[in-house]
Structure formats: C-alpha cells, structure tokens
Protein backbone atom coordinates (compact mmCIF):
# COMPACT_ATOMS: atom_id res chain seq x y z
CA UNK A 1 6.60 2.56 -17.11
CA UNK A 2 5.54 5.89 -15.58
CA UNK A 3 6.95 9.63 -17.15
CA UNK A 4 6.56 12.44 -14.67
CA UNK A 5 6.86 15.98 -15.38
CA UNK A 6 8.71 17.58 -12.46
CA UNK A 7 7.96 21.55 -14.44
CA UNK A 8 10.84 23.06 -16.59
CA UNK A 9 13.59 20.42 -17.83
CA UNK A 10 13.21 17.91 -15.19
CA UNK A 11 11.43 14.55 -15.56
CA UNK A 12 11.10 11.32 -12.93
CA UNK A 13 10.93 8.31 -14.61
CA UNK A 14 9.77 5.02 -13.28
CA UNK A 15 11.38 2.16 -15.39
CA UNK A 16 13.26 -1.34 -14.95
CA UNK A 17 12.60 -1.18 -11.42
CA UNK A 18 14.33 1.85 -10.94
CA UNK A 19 13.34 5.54 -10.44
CA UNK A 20 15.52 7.97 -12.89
CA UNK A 21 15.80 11.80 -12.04
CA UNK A 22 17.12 13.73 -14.82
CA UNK A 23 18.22 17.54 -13.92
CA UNK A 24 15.95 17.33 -11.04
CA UNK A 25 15.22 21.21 -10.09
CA UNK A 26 12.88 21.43 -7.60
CA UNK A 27 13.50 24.41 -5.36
CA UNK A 28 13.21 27.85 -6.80
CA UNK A 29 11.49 25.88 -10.19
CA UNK A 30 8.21 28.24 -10.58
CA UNK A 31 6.60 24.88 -12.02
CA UNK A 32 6.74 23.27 -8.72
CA UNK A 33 5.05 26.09 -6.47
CA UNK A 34 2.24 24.28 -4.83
CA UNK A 35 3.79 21.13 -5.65
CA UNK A 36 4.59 18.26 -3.16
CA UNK A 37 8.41 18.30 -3.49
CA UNK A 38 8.44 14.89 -1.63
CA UNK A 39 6.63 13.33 -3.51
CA UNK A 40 9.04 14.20 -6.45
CA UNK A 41 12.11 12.63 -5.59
CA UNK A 42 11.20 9.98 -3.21
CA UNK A 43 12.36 6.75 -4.03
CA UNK A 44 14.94 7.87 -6.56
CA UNK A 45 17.35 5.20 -7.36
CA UNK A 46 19.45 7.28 -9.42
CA UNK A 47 19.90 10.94 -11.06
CA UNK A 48 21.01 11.64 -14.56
CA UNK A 49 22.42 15.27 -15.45
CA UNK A 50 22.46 16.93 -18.73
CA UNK A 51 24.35 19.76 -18.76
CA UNK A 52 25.62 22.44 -16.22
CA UNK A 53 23.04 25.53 -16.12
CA UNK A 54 21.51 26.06 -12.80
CA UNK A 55 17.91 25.50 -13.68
CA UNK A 56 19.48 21.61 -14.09
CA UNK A 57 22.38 21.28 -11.44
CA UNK A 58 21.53 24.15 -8.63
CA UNK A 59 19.21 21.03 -6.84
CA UNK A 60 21.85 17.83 -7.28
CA UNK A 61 23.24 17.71 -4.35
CA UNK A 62 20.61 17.97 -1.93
CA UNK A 63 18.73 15.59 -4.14
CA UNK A 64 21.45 13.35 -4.02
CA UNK A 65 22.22 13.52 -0.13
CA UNK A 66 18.38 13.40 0.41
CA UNK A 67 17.81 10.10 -1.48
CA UNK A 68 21.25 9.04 -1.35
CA UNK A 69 20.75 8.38 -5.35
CA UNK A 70 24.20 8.58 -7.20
CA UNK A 71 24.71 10.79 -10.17
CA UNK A 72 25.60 9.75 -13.41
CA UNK A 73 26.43 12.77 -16.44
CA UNK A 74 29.32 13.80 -18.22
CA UNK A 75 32.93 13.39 -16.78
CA UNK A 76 33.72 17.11 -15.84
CA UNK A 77 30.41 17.98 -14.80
CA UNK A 78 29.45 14.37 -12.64
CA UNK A 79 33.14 15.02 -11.30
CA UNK A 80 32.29 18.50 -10.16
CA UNK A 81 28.86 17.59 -8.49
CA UNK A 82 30.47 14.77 -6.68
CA UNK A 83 33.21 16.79 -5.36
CA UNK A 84 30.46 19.00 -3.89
CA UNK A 85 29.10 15.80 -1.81
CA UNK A 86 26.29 14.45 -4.30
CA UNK A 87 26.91 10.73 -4.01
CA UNK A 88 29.26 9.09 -6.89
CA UNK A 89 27.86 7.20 -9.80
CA UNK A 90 29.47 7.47 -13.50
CA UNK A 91 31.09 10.09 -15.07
CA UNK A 92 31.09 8.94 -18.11
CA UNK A 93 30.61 10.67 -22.23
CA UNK A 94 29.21 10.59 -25.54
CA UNK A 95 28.99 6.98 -26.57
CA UNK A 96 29.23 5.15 -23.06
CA UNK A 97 26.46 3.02 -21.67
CA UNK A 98 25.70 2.72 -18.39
CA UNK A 99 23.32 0.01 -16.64
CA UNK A 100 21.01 0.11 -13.45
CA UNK A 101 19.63 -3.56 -13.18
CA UNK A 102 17.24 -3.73 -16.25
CA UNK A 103 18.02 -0.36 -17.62
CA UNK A 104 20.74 1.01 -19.97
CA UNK A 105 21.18 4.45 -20.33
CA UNK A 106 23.61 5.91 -23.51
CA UNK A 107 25.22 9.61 -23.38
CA UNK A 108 24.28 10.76 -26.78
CA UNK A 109 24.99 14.53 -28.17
CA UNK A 110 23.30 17.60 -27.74
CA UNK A 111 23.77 21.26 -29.08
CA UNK A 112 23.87 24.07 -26.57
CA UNK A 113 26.21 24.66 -23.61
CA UNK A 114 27.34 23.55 -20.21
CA UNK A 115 28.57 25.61 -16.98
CA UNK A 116 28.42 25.97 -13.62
CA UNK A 117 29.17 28.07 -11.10
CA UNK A 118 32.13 27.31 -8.58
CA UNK A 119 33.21 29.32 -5.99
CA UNK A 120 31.17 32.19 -7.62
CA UNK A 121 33.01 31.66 -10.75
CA UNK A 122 31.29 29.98 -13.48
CA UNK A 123 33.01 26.86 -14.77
CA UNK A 124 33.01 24.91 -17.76
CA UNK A 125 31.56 21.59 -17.26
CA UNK A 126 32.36 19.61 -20.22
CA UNK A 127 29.87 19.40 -23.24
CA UNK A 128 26.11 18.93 -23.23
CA UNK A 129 24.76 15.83 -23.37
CA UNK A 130 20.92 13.90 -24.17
CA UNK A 131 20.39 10.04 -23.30
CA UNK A 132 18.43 6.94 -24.85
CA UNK A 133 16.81 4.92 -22.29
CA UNK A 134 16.14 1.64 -22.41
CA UNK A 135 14.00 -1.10 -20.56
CA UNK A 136 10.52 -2.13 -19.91
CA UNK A 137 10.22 -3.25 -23.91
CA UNK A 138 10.49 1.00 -24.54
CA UNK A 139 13.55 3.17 -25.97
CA UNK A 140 13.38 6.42 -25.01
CA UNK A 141 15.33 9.70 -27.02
CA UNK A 142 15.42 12.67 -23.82
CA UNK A 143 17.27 15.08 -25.81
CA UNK A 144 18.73 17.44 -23.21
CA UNK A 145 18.56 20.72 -23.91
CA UNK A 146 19.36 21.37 -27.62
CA UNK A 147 18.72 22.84 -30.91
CA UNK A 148 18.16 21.08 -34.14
CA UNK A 149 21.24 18.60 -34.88
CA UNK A 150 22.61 16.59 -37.77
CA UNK A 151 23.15 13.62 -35.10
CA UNK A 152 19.78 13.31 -34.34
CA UNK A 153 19.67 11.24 -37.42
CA UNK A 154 22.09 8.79 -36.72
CA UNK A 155 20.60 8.75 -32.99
CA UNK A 156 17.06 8.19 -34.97
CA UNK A 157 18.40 5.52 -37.10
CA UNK A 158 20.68 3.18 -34.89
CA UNK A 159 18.57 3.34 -31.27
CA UNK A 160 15.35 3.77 -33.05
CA UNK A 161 13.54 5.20 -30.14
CA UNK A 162 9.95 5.09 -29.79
CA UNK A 163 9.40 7.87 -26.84
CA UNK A 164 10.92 11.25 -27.13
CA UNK A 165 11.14 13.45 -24.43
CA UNK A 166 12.20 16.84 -26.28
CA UNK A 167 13.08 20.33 -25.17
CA UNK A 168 11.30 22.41 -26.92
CA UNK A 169 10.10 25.63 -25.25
CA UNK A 170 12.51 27.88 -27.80
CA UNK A 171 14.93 30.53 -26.78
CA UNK A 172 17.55 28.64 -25.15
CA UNK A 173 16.58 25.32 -27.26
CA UNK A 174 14.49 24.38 -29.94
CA UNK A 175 10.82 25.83 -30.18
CA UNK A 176 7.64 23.78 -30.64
CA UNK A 177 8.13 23.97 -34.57
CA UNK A 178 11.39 22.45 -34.87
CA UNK A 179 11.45 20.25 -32.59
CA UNK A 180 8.20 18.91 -34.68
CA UNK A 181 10.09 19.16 -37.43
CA UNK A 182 13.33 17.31 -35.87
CA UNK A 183 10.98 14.52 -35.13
CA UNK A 184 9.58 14.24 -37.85
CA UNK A 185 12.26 14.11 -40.28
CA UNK A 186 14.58 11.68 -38.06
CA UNK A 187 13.10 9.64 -35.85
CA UNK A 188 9.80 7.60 -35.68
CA UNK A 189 8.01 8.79 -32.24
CA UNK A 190 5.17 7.11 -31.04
CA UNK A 191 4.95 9.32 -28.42
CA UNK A 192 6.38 12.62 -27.95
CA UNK A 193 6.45 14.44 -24.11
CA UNK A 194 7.81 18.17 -24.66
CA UNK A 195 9.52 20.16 -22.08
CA UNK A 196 11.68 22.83 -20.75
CA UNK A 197 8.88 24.89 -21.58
CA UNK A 198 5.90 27.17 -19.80
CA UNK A 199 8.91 27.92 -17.05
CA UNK A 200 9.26 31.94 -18.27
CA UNK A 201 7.35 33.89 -20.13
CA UNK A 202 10.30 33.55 -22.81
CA UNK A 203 9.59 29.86 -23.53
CA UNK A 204 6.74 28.63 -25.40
CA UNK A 205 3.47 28.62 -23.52
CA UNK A 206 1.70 25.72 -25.38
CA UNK A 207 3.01 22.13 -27.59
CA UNK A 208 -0.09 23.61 -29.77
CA UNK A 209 2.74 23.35 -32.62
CA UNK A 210 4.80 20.57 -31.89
CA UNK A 211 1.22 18.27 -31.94
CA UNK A 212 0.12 20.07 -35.31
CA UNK A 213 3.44 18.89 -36.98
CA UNK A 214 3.46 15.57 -36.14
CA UNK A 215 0.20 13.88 -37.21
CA UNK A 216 -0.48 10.59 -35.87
CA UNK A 217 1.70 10.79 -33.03
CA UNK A 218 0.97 10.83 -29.71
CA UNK A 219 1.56 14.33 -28.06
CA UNK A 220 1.20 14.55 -24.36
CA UNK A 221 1.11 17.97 -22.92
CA UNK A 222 2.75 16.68 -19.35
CA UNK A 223 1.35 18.01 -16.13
CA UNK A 224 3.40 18.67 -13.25
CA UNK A 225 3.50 15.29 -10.85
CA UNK A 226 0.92 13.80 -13.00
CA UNK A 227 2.33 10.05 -14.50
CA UNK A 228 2.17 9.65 -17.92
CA UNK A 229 1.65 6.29 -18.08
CA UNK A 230 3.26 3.82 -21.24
C-alpha cells in the first residue's frame, strides 16, 4: 500500500488494487507548483470528497472527466458534483460503507463545515465528513478536515485503525498539538501522516509537535508525490 501527499488536504492512495483520490486539488494548490500534475491522478480508480470548500471540490470535475473515476462523498455534496458532469459513484452518509473490489470505505463524522459555490452563490453541501479505509491487512482513520471530537473515540474504539491521516495544520482544523493529543487519547496509531498543512502561511509550518506528542509512533512528515510506503 502506497500514501501520497498531493500538498494541502489531498492524498492518492494506492490500496486493494485500486487508486483512491480524496479532495484531489491540484490546480491553483501552491503545494503542487513544480509538481507533475499527471503523475498525480493518473490511474485513479475512484475519488472520495470530504467536504465542500474549494481547496477540496474546485478540481472534481476535471479530475473526474480526466480519469473518468466516479465520486463517492456525502449525498448533497456527491449530488451537486455529479450534476456538474463529474462521473456518478455514491452519495452516500455517516455510517454507510461503500466497496471498490477489496476495499471498504465508511463515512464517519467530522467537525467543521461544508459549502460550495453554485452559480456564484455559495451552497450548503450537506455536513462534513472523514472515512476509515480498509484493505491490504491496514485500517486507515483520514479524518477530513476537523477539530477535536467526542466521536473520535467511538471511531478509535470500534474500527481500531492503525494509520491516521489527520488534518492538522490549525486555523481552519486542528493544530499539530491537538491533533497529537486526539491521537493519543483515542486511537492507537502506528503511523500517523499529517496534512492540510504548510499550504498558507496561516497553517502550521512543521508536524515538529504532533511527533513530540506521540512517542513511539511513527510520524511521517509527507512530501509532495513522494509514496509513503506501508
């Protein structure tokens, strides 16, 4: 299994025998300046979406169209994408399970917001959402974007994930320090990927903190394009 940063909130991941894109932004993401863009979606079997803010949903469609990957997120939001000619997968909600082949993938919670501009107007687009991944022998906890949540403990306790993938750049989500502490105190990470992070110069800069609060775990400091291999 193969975890690839894609800069900001967006991740490629290579499981199952499938190729996941979650909130996919590629152009206008300052992460991927210099950055084969090609390279970053090719072969994408299928695209996940968190929630509705541009730096996650402005890139969908052409993704979509390009790879001809459908998109799976929550009802409203999947609903709206697809209407705008991304390619139709699930639009699904908290608590349903998809499956690609080999690979499950659960809408879980997340705290923070969801909208989207329509017809320059933004829209609500139903309510912000993480996912557990499973396959390849791995679980994996991407939390969306969110701040520190009482269900992360019940999402720590019955999927028992053993990656997290966890936004944690502060300002619009958790910062390096609680999401540390989030893991920590619900879930048992072997290894934890931050991101959403290093984007502005609001966001944190460095995981510095996240890997000083969680002793013993592995903390990988992702590089754009570069596989993270587990």
């Amino acid at each position: 299994m193969q975890i690839i940063w894609l800069g900001h909130g967006s991740f490629r991941i290579e499981i199952g025998g499938e190729v996941l894109l979650i909130d996919p932004w590629i152009n206008g993401n300052p992460m991927m300046q210099g950055h084969d863009a090609g390279a970053a979606i090719t072969g994408a079997t299928q695209i996940l979406v968190t929630h509705g803010h541009f730096d996650h949903t402005n890139d969908i469609v052409e993704v979509s169209q390009k790879t001809g990957a459908p998109v799976s997120g929550m009802f409203e939001l999947a609903a709206a994408l697809i209407a705008q000619g991304a390619k139709e997968g699930h639009s699904f909600n908290k608590g349903g399970t998809i499956t690609f082949g080999e690979v499950s993938v659960t809408m879980v919670p997340a705290s923070h917001s969801s909208s989207m501009s329509v017809d320059g107007t933004a829209r609500y687009m139903g309510m912000e959402t993480g996912f557990v991944i499973q396959g390849d022998g791995h679980t994996i906890y991407h939390s969306g974007d969110t701040g520190i949540m009482a269900d992360m403990a019940w999402i720590g306790a019955y999927f028992k994930p053993d990656i997290g993938i966890l936004s944690a750049g502060g300002y619009y989500t958790m910062d390096m320090k609680q999401a540390g502490w989030a893991a920590r105190e619900y879930f048992d990470f072997k290894t934890v990927i931050p991101g959403h992070y290093r984007t502005f110069p609001a966001l944190e800069q460095s995981a510095e903190a996240l890997a000083e609060a969680l002793p013993g775990v592995d903390v990988i400091e992702p590089q754009v394009l570069q596989p993270i291999t587990l």
